[in-house]
C-alpha atoms as a PDB file:
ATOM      1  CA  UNK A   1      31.692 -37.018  14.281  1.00  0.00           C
ATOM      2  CA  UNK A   2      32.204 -37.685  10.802  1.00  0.00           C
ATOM      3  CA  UNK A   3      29.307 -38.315   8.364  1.00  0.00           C
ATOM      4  CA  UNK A   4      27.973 -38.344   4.500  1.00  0.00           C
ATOM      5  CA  UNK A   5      26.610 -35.860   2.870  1.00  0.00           C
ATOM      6  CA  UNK A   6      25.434 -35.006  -0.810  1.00  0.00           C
ATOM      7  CA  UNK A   7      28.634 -37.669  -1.354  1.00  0.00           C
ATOM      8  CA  UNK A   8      31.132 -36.372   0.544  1.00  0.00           C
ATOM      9  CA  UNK A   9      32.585 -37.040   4.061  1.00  0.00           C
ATOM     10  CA  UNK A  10      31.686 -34.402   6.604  1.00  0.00           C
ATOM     11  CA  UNK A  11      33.077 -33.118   9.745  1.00  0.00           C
ATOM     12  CA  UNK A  12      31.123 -32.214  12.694  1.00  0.00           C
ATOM     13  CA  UNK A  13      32.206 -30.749  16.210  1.00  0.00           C
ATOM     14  CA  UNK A  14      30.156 -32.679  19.023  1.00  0.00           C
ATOM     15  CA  UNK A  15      31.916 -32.199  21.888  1.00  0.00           C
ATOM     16  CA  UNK A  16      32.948 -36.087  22.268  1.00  0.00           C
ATOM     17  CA  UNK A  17      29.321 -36.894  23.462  1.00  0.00           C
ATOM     18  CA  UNK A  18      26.983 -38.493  21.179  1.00  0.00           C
ATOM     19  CA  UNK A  19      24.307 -37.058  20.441  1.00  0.00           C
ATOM     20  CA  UNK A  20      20.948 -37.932  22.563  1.00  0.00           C
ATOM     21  CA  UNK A  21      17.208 -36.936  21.581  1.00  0.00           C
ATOM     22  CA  UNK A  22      16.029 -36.180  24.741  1.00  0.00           C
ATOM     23  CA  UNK A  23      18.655 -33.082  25.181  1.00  0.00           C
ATOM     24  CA  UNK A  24      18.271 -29.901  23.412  1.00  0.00           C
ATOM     25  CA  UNK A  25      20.339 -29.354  20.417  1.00  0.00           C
ATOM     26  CA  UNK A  26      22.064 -25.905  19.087  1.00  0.00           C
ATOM     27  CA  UNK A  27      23.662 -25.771  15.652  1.00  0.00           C
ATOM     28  CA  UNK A  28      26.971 -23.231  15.677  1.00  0.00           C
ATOM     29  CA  UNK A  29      27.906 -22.337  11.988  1.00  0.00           C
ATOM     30  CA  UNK A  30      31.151 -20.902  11.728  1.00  0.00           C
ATOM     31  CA  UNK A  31      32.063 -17.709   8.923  1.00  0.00           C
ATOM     32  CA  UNK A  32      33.927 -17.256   5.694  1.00  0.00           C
ATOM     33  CA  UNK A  33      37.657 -19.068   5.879  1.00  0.00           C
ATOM     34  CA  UNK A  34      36.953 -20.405   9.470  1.00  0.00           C
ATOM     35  CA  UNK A  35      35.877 -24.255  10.724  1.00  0.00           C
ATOM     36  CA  UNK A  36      34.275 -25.252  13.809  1.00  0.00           C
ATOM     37  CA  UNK A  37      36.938 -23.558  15.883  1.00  0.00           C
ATOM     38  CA  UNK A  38      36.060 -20.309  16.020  1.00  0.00           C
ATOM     39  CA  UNK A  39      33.479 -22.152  18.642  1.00  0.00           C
ATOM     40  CA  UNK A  40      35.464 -23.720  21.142  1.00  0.00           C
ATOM     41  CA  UNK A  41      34.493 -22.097  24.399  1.00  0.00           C
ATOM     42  CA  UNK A  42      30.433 -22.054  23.305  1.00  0.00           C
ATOM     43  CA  UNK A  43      30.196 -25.323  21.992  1.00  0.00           C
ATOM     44  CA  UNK A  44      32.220 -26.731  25.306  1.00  0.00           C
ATOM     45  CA  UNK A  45      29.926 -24.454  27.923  1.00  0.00           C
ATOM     46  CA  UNK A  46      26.920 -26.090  26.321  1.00  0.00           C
ATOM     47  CA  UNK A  47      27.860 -29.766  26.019  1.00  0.00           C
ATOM     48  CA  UNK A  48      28.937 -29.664  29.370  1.00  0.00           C
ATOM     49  CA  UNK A  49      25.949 -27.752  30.391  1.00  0.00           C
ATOM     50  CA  UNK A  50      23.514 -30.904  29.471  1.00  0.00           C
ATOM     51  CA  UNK A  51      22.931 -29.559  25.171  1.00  0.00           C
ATOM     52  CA  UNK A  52      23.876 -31.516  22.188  1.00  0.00           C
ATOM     53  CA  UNK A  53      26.136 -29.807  19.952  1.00  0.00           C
ATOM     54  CA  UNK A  54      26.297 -29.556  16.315  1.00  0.00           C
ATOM     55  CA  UNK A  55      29.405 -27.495  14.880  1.00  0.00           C
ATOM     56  CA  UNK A  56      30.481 -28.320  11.847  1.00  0.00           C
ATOM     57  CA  UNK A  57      33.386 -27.372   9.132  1.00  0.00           C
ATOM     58  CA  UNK A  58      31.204 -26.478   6.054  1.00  0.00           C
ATOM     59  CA  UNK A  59      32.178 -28.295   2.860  1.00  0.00           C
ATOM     60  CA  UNK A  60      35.480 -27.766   1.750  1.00  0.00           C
ATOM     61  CA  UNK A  61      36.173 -26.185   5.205  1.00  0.00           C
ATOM     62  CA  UNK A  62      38.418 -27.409   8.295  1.00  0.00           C
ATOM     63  CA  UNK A  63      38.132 -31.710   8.024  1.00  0.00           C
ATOM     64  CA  UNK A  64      35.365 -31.718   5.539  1.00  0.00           C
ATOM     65  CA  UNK A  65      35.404 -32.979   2.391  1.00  0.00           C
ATOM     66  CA  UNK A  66      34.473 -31.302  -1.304  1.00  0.00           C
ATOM     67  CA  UNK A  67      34.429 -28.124  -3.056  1.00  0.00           C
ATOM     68  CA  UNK A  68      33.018 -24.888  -0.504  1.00  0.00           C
ATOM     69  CA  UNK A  69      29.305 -24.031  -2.080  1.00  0.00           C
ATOM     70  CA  UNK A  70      29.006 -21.224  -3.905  1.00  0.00           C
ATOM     71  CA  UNK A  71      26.050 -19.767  -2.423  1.00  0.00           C
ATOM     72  CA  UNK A  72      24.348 -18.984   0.467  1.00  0.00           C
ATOM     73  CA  UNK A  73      21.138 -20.635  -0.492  1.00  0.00           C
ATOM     74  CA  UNK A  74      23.348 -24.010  -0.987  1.00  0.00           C
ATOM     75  CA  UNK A  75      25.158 -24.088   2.274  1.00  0.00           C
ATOM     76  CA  UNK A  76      22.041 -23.900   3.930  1.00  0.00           C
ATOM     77  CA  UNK A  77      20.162 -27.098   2.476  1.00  0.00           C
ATOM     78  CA  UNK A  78      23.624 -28.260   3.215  1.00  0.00           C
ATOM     79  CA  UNK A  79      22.880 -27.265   6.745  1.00  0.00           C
ATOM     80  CA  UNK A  80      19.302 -28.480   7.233  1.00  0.00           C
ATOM     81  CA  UNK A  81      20.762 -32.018   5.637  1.00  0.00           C
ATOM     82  CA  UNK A  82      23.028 -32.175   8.286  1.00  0.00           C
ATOM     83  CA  UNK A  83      20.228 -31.557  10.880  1.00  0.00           C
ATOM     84  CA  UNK A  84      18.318 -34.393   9.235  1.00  0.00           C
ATOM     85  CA  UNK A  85      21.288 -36.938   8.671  1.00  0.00           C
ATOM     86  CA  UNK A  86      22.140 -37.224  12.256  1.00  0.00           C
ATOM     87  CA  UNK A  87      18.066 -37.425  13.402  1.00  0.00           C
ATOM     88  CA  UNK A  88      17.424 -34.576  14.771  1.00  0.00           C
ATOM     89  CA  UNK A  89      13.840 -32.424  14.734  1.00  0.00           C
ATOM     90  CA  UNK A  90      13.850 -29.233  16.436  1.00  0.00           C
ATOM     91  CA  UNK A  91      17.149 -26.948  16.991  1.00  0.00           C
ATOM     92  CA  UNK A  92      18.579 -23.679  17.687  1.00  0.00           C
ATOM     93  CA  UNK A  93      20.730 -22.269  15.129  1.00  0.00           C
ATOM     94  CA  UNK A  94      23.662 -20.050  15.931  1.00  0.00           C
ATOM     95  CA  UNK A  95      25.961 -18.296  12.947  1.00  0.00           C
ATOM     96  CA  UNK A  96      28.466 -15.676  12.745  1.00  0.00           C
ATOM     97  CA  UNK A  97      28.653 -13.556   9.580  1.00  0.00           C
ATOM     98  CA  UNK A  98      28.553 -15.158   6.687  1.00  0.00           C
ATOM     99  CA  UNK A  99      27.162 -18.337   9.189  1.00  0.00           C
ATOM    100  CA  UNK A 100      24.950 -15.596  10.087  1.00  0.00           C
ATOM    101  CA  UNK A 101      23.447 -15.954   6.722  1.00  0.00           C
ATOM    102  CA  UNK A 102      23.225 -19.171   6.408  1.00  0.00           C
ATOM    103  CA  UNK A 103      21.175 -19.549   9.234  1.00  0.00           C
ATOM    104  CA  UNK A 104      19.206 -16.654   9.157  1.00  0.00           C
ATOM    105  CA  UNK A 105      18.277 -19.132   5.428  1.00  0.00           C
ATOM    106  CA  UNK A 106      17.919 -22.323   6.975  1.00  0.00           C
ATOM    107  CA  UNK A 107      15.190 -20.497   9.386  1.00  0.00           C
ATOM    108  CA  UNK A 108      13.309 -19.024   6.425  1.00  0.00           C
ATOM    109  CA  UNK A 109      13.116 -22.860   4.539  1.00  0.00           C
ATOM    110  CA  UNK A 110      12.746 -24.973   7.339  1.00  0.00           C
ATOM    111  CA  UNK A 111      10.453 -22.994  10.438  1.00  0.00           C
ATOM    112  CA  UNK A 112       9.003 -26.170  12.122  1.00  0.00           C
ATOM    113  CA  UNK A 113      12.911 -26.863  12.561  1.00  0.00           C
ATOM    114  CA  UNK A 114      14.249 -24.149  14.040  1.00  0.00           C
ATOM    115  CA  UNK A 115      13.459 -23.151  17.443  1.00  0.00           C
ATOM    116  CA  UNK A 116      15.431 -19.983  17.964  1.00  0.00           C
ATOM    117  CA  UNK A 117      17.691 -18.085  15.814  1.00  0.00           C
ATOM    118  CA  UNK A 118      20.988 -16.532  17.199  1.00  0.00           C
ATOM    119  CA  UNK A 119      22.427 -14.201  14.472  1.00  0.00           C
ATOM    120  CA  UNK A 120      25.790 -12.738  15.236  1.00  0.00           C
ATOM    121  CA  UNK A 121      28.171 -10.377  13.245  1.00  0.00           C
ATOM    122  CA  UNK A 122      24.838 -10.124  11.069  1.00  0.00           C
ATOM    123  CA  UNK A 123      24.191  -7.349   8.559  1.00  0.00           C
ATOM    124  CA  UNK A 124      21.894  -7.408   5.157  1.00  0.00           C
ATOM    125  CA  UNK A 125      23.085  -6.894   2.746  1.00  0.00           C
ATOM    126  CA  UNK A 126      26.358  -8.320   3.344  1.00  0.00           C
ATOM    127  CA  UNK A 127      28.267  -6.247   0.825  1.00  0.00           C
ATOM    128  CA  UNK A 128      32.387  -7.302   0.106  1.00  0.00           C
ATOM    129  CA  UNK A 129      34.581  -4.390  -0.626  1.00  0.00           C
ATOM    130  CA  UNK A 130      35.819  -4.993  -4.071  1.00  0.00           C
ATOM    131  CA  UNK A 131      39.196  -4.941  -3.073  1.00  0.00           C
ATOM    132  CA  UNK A 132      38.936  -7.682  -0.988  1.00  0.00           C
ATOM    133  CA  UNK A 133      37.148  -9.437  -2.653  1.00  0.00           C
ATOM    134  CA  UNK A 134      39.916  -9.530  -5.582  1.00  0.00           C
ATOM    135  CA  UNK A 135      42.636 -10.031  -2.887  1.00  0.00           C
ATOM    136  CA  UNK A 136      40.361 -12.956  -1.867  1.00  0.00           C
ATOM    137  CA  UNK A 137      41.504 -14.817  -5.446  1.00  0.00           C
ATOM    138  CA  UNK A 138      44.744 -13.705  -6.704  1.00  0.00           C
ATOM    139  CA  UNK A 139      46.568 -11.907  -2.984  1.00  0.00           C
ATOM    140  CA  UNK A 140      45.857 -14.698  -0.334  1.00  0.00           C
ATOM    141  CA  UNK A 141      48.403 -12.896   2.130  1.00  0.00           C
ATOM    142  CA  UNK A 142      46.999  -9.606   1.499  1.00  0.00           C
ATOM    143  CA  UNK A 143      43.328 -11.094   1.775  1.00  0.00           C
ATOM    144  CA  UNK A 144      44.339 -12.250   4.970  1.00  0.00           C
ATOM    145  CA  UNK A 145      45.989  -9.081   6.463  1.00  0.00           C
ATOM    146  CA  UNK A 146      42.588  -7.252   5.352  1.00  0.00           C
ATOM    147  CA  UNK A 147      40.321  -9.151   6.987  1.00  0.00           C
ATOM    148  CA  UNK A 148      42.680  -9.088  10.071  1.00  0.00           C
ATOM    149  CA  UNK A 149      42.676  -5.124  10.111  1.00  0.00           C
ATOM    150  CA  UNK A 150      38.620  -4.987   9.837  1.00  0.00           C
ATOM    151  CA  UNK A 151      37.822  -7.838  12.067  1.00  0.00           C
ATOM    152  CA  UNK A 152      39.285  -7.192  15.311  1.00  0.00           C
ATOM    153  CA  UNK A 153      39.102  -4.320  17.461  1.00  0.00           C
ATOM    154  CA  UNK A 154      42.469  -1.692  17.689  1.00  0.00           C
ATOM    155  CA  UNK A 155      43.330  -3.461  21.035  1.00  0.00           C
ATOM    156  CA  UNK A 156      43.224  -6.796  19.773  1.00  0.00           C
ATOM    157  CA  UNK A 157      45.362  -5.761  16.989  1.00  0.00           C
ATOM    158  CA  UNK A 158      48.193  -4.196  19.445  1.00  0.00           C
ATOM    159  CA  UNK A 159      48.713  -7.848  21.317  1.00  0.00           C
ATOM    160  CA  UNK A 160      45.842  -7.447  23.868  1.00  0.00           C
ATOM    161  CA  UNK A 161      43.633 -10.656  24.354  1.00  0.00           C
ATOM    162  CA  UNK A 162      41.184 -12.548  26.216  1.00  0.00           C
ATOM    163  CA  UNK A 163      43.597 -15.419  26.449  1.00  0.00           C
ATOM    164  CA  UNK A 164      47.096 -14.570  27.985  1.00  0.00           C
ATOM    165  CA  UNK A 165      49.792 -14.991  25.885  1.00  0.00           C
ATOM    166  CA  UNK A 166      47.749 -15.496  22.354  1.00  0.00           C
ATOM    167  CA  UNK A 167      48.090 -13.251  19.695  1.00  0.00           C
ATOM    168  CA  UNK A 168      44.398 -13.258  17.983  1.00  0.00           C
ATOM    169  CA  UNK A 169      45.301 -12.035  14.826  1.00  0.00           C
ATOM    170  CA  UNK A 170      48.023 -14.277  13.832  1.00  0.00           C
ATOM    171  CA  UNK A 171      45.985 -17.206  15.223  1.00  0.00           C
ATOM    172  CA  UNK A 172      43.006 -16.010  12.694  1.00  0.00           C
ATOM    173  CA  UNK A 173      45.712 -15.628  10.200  1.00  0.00           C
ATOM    174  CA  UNK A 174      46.644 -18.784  10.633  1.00  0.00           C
ATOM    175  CA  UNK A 175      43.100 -21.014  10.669  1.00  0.00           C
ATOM    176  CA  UNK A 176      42.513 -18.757   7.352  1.00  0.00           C
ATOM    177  CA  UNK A 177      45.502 -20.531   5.854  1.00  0.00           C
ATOM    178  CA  UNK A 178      44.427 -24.085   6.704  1.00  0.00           C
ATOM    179  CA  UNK A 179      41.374 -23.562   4.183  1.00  0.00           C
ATOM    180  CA  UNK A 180      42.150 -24.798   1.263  1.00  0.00           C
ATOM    181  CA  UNK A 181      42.887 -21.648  -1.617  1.00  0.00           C
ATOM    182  CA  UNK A 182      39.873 -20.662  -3.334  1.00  0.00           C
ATOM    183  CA  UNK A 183      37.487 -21.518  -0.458  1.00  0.00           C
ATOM    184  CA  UNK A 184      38.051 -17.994   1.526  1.00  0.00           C
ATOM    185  CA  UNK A 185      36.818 -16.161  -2.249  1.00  0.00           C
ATOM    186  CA  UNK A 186      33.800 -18.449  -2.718  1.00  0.00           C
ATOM    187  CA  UNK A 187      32.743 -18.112   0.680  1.00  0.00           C
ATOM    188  CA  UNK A 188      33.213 -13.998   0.118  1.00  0.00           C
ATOM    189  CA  UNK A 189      31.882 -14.103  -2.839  1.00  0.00           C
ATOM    190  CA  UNK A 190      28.796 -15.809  -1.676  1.00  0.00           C
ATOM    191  CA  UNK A 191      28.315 -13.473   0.668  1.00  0.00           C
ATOM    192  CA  UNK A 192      28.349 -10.776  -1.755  1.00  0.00           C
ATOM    193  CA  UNK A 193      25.990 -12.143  -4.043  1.00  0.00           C
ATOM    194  CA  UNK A 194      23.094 -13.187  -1.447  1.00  0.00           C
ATOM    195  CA  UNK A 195      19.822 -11.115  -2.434  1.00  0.00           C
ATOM    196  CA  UNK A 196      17.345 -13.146  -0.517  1.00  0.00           C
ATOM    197  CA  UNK A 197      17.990 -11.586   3.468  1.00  0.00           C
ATOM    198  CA  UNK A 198      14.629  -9.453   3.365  1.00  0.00           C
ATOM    199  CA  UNK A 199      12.484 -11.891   1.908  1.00  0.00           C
ATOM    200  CA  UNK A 200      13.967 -14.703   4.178  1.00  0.00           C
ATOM    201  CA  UNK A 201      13.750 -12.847   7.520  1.00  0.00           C
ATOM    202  CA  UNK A 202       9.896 -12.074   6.850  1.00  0.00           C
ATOM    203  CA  UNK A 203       9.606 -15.566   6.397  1.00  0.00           C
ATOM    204  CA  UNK A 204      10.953 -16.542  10.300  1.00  0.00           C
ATOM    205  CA  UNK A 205       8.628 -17.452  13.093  1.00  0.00           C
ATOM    206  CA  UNK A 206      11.052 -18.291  15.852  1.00  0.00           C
ATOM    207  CA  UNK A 207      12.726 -15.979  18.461  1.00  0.00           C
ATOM    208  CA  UNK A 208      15.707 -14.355  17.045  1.00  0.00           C
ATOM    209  CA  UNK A 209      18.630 -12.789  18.950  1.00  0.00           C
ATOM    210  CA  UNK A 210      21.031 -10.355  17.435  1.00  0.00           C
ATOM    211  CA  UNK A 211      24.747 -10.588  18.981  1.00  0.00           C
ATOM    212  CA  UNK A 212      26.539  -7.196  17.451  1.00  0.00           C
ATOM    213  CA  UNK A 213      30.049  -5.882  19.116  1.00  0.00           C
ATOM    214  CA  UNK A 214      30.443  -2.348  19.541  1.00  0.00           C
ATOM    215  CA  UNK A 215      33.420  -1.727  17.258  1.00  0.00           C
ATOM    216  CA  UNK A 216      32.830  -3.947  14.608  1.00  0.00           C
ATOM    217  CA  UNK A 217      34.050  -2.421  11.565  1.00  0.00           C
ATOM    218  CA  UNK A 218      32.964  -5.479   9.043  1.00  0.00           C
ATOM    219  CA  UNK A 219      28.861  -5.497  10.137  1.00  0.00           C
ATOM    220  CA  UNK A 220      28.650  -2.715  12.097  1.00  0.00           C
ATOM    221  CA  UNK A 221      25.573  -2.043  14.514  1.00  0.00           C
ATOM    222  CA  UNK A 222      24.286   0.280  12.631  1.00  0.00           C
ATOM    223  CA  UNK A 223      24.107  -1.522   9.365  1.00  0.00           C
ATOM    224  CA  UNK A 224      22.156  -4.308  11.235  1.00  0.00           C
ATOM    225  CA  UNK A 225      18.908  -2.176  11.398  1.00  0.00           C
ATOM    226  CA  UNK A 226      17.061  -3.024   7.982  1.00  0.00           C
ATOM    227  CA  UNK A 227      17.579  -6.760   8.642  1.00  0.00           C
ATOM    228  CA  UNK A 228      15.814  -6.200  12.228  1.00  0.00           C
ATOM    229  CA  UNK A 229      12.836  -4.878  10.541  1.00  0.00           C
ATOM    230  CA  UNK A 230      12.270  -7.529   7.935  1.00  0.00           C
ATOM    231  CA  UNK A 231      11.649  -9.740  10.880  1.00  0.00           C
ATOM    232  CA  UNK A 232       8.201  -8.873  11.242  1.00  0.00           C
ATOM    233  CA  UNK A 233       6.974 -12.415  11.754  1.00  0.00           C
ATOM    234  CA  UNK A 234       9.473 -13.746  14.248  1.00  0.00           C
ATOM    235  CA  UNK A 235       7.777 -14.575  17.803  1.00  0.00           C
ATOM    236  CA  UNK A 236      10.115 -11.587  19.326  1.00  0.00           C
ATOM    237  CA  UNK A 237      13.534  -9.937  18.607  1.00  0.00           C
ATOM    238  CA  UNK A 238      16.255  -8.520  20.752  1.00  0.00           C
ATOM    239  CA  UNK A 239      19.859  -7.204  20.359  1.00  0.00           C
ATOM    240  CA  UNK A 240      22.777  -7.517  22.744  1.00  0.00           C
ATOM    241  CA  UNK A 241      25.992  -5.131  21.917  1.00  0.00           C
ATOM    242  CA  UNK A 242      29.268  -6.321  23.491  1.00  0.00           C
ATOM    243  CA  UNK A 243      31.540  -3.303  24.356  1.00  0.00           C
ATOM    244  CA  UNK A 244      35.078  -3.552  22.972  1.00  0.00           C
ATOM    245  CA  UNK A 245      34.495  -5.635  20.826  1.00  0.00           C
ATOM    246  CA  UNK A 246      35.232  -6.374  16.963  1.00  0.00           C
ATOM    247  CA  UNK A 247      33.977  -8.256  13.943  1.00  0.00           C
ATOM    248  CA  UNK A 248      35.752 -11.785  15.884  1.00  0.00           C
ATOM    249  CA  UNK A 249      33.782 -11.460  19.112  1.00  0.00           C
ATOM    250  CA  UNK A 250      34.165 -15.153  19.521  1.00  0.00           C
ATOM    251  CA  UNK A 251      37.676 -14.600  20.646  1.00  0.00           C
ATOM    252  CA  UNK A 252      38.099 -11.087  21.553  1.00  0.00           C
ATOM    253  CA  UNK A 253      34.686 -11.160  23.844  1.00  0.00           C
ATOM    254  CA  UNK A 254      33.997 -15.029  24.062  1.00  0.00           C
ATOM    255  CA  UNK A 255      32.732 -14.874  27.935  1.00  0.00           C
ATOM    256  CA  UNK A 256      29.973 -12.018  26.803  1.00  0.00           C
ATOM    257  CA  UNK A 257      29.317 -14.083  23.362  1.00  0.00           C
ATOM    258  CA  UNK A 258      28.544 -16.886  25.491  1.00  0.00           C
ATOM    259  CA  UNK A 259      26.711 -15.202  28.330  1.00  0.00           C
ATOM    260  CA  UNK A 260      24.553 -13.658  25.476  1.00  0.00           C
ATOM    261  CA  UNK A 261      23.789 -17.274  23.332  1.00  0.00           C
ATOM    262  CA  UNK A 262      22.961 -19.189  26.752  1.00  0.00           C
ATOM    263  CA  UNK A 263      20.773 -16.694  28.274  1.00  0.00           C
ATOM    264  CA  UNK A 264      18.852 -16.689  25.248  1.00  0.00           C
ATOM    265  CA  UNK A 265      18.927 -20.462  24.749  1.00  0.00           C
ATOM    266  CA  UNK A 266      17.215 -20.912  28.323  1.00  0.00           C
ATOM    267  CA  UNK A 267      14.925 -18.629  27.817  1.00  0.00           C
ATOM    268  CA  UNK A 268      12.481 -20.964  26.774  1.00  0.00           C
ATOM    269  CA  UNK A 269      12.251 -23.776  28.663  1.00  0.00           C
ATOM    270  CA  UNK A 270      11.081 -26.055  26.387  1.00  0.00           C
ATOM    271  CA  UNK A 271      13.935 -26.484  24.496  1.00  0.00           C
END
């Protein structure tokens, strides 16, 4: 489905239904230098399991038009204009890392909206090593490799896979290189510079779900702790950790990720 917003034409993942108001809706928001790939077994399981699906390629992400926001804070009005645009009243919100952010925002602003909150690859603060964050603008490559090393798990990163015969890491390497330059350091350096994650959290009433993977070496499990506390108003919070997994636990766990979103999504059965 492609819409306007704020000017610009915008791509969102539906799974080639449209969208009806009678059927719940979840919102998937993808991470830094990704689109609405990263999704492709979720957003599938749930379309075909009777949900309308929003996932969309942020601006200047995947097939959307315009310059990537600079901020966390903007890509989440962006988010909750989306929402709006295409009619829609009460949603779940699922995002992973930096999507994890924007979410976790979009709750905080707009709590009649949301419905549940699924936060995974979630840490706050969301610090970028400055090395990274400089190969982010002036060593694309090297940017790339980096994020490849910390992002997967050692198996993943020796050939093994979910999927026979894919190699994860030079399929990540790969979507990373679609984005157009610059939008993989202002997505990182949004990241970076987001202050708001306590205040936010206190500020979210709906059940939230944590989704961490054991050997994630970008938001580790333990660094997901002080976040969890700030959540003192949400209706209740739990964690799932997959085993095995890395930072990308879309791809190198995606029949746990999914086992973990859905059983939370049905939880409440008036969705």
């Amino acid at each position: 489905m492609k819409l306007d917003l704020s000017g610009h034409r915008s791509y969102c993942y539906t799974g080639g239904r449209p969208l009806a108001p009678e059927r719940p809706t979840v919102v998937f928001i993808h991470g830094a230098g990704h689109d609405h790939s990263v999704w492709s077994l979720q957003t599938r399981y749930f379309v075909s399991h009777g949900w309308n699906v929003l996932a969309p390629d942020l601006p200047g992400h995947g097939s959307s038009d315009g310059p990537a926001l600079a901020s966390i804070e903007a890509l989440a009005d962006w988010v909750l204009a989306l929402v709006a645009g295409v009619g829609c009243r009460r949603v779940m919100l699922a995002g992973h890392s930096m999507g994890s952010l924007i979410a976790l925002e979009a709750a905080a602003r707009a709590p009649d909206l949301v419905s549940r909150l699924a936060l995974l690859g979630a840490s706050f603060p969301m610090p970028v090593a400055a090395p990274l964050l400089d190969a982010t603008q002036n060593a694309r490559d090297r940017a790339h490799g980096m994020i490849n090393q910390w992002s997967y798990a050692p198996r993943s990163q020796l050939g093994a896979g979910s999927i026979p015969g894919i190699n994860l890491t030079a399929l990540n390497e790969r979507l990373m290189q679609r984005q157009a330059p610059g939008v993989l350091h202002r997505d990182m350096s949004a990241c970076n510079a987001y202050a708001a994650g306590f205040e936010s959290a206190a500020r979210v009433r709906c059940p939230v779900l944590f989704v961490s993977a054991e050997l994630d070496r970008m938001t580790p499990v333990k660094a997901l702790a002080p976040l969890a506390q700030a959540l003192g108003s949400a209706e209740s919070v739990r964690q799932a950790v997959l085993p095995g997994a890395g930072h990308a636990m879309m791809v190198e766990a995606p029949g746990a990720v999914l086992d973990a979103l859905w059983n939370f999504a049905r939880a409440d059965t008036s969705l």
